[in-house]
PDB file of N, CA and C in Angstrom:
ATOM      1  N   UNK A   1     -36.211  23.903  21.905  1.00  0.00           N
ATOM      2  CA  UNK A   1     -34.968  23.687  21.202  1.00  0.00           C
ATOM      3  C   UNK A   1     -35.032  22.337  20.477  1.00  0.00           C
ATOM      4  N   UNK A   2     -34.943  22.408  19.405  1.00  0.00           N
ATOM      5  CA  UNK A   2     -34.726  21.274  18.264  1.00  0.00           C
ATOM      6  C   UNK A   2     -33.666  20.346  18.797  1.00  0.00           C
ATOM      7  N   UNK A   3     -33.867  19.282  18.865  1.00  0.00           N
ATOM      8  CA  UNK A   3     -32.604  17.750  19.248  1.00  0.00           C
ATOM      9  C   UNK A   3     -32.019  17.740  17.774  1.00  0.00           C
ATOM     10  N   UNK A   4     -30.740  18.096  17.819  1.00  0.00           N
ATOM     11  CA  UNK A   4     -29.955  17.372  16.536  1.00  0.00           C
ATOM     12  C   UNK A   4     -29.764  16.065  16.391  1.00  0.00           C
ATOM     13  N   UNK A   5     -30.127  15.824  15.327  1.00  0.00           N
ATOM     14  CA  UNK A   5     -29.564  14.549  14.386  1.00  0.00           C
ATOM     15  C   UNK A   5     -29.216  14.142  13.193  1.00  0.00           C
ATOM     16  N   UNK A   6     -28.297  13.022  14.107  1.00  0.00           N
ATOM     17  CA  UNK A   6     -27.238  12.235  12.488  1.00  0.00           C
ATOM     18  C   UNK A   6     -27.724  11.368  11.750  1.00  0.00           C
ATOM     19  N   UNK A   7     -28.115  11.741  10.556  1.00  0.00           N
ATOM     20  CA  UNK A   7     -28.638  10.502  10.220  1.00  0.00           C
ATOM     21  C   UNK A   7     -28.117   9.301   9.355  1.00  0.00           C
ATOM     22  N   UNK A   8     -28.075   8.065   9.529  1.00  0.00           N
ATOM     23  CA  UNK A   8     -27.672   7.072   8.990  1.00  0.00           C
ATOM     24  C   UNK A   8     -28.461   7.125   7.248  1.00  0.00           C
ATOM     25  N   UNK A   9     -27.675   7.428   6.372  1.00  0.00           N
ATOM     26  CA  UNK A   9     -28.164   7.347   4.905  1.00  0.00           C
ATOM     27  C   UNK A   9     -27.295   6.494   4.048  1.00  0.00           C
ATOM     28  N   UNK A  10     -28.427   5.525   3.578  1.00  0.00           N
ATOM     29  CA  UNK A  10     -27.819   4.473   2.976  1.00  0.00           C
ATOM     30  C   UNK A  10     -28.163   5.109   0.732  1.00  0.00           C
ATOM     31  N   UNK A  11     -29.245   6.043   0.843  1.00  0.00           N
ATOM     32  CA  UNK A  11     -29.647   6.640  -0.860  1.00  0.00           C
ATOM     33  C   UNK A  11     -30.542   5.255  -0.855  1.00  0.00           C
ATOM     34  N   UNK A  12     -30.973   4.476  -0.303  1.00  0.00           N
ATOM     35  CA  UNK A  12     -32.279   4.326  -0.444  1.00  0.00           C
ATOM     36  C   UNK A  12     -33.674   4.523  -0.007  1.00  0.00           C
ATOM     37  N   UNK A  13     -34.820   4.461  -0.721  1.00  0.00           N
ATOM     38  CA  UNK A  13     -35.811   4.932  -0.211  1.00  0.00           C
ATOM     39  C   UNK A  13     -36.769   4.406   1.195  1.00  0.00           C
ATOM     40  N   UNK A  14     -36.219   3.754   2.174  1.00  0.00           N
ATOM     41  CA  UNK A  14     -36.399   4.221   3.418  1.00  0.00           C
ATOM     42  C   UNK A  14     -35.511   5.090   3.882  1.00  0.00           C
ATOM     43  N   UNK A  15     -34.320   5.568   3.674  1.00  0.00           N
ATOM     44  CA  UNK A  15     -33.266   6.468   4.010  1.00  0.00           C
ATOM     45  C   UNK A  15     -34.268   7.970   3.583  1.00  0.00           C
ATOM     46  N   UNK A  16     -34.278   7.586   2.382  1.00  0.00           N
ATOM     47  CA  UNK A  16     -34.925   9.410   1.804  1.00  0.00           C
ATOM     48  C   UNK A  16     -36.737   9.426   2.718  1.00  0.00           C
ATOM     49  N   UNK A  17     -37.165   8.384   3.211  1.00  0.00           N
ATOM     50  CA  UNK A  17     -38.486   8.482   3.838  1.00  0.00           C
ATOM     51  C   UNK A  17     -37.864   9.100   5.304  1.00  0.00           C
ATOM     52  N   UNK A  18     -37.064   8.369   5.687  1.00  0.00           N
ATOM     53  CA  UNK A  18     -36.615   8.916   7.047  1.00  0.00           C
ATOM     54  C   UNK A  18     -36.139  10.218   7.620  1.00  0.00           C
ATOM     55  N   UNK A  19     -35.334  10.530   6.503  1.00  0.00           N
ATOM     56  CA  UNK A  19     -35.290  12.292   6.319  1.00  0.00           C
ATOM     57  C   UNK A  19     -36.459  12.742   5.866  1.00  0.00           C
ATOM     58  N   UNK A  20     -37.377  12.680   4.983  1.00  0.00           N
ATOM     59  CA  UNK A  20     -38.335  13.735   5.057  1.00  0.00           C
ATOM     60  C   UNK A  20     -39.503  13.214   6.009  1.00  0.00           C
ATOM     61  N   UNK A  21     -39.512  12.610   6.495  1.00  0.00           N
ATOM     62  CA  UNK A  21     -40.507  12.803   8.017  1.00  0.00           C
ATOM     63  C   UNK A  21     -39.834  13.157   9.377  1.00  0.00           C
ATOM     64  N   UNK A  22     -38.538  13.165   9.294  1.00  0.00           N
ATOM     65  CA  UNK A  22     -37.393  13.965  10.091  1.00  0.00           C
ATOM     66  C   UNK A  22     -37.484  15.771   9.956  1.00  0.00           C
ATOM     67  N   UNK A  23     -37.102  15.717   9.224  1.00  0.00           N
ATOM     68  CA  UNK A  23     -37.773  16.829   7.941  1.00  0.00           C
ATOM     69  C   UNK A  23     -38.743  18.324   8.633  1.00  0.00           C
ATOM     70  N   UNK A  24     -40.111  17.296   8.580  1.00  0.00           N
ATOM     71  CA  UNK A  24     -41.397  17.833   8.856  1.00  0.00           C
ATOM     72  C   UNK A  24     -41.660  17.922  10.377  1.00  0.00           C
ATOM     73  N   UNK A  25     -40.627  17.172  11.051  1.00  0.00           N
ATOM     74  CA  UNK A  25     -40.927  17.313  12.392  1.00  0.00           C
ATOM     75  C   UNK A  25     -40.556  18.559  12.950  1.00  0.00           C
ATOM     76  N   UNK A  26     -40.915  19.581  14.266  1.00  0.00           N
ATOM     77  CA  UNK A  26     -40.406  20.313  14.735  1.00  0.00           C
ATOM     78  C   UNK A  26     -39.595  20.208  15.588  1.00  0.00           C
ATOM     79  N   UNK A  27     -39.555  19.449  16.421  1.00  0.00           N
ATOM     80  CA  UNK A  27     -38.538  18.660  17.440  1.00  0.00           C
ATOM     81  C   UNK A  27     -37.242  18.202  16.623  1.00  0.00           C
ATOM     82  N   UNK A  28     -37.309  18.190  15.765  1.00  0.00           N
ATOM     83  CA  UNK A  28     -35.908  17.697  14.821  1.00  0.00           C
ATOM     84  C   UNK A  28     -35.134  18.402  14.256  1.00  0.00           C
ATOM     85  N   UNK A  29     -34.131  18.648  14.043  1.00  0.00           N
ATOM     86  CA  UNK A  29     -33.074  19.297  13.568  1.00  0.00           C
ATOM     87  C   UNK A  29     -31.801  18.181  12.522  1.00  0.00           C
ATOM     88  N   UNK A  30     -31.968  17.661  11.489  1.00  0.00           N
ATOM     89  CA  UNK A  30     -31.028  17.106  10.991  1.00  0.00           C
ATOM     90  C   UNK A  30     -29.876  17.745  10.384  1.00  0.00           C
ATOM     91  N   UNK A  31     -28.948  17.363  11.154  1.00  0.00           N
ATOM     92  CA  UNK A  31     -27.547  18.416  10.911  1.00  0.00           C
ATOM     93  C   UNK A  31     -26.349  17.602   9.537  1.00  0.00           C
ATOM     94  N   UNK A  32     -26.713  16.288   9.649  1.00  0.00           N
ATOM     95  CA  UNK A  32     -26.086  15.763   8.993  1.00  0.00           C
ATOM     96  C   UNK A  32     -26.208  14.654   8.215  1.00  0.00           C
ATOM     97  N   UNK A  33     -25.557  13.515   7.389  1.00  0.00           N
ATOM     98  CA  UNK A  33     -25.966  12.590   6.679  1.00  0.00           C
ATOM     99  C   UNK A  33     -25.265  11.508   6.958  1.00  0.00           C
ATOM    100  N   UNK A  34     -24.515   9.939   7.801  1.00  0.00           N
ATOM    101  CA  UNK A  34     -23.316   9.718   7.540  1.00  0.00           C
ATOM    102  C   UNK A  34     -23.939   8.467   7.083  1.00  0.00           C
ATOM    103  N   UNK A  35     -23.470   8.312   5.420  1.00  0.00           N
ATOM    104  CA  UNK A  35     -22.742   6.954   5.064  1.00  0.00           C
ATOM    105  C   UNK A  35     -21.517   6.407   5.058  1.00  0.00           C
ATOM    106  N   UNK A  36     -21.341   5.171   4.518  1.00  0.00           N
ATOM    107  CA  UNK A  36     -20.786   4.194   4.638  1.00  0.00           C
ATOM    108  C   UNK A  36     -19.643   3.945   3.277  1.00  0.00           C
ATOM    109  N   UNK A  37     -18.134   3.360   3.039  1.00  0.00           N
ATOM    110  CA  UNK A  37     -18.302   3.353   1.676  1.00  0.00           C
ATOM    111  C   UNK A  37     -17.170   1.915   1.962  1.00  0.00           C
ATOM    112  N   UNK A  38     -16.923   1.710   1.060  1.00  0.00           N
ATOM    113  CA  UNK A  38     -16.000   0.734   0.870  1.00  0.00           C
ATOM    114  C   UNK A  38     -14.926   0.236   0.006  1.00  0.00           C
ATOM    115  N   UNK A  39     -14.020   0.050  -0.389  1.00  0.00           N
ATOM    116  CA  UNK A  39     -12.705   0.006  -1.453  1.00  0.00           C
ATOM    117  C   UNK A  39     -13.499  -0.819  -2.293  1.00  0.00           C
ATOM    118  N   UNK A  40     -13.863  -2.393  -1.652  1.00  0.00           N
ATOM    119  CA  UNK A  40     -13.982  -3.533  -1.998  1.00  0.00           C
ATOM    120  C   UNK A  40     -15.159  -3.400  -2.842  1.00  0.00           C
ATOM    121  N   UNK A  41     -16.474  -2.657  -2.480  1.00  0.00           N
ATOM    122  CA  UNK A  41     -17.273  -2.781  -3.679  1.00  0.00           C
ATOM    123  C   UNK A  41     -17.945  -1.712  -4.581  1.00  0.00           C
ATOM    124  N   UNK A  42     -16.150  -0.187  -3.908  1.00  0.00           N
ATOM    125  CA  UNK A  42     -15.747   0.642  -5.418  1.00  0.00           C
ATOM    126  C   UNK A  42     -17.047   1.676  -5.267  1.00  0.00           C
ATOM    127  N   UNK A  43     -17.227   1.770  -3.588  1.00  0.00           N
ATOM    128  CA  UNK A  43     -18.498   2.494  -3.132  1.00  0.00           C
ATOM    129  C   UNK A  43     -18.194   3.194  -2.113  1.00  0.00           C
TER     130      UNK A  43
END
């Protein structure tokens, strides 16, 4: 059985490296994405 995971994504490229070697694993299951946003810098 695959371990789900959340993954912390920031859209940069250690974020997009981390999902696709997440990805390729069989033990892995990524169910989701969670960023971050903010008023203050309109993100």
């Amino acid at each position: 059985m695959k371990q789900k995971v959340l993954l912390s994504w920031s859209g940069g490229k250690d974020s997009a490296l981390a999902l696709h070697m997440l990805q390729k694993r069989d033990d892995f299951q990524v169910v989701g994405l969670l960023t971050t946003i903010t008023e203050e810098y309109h993100r």
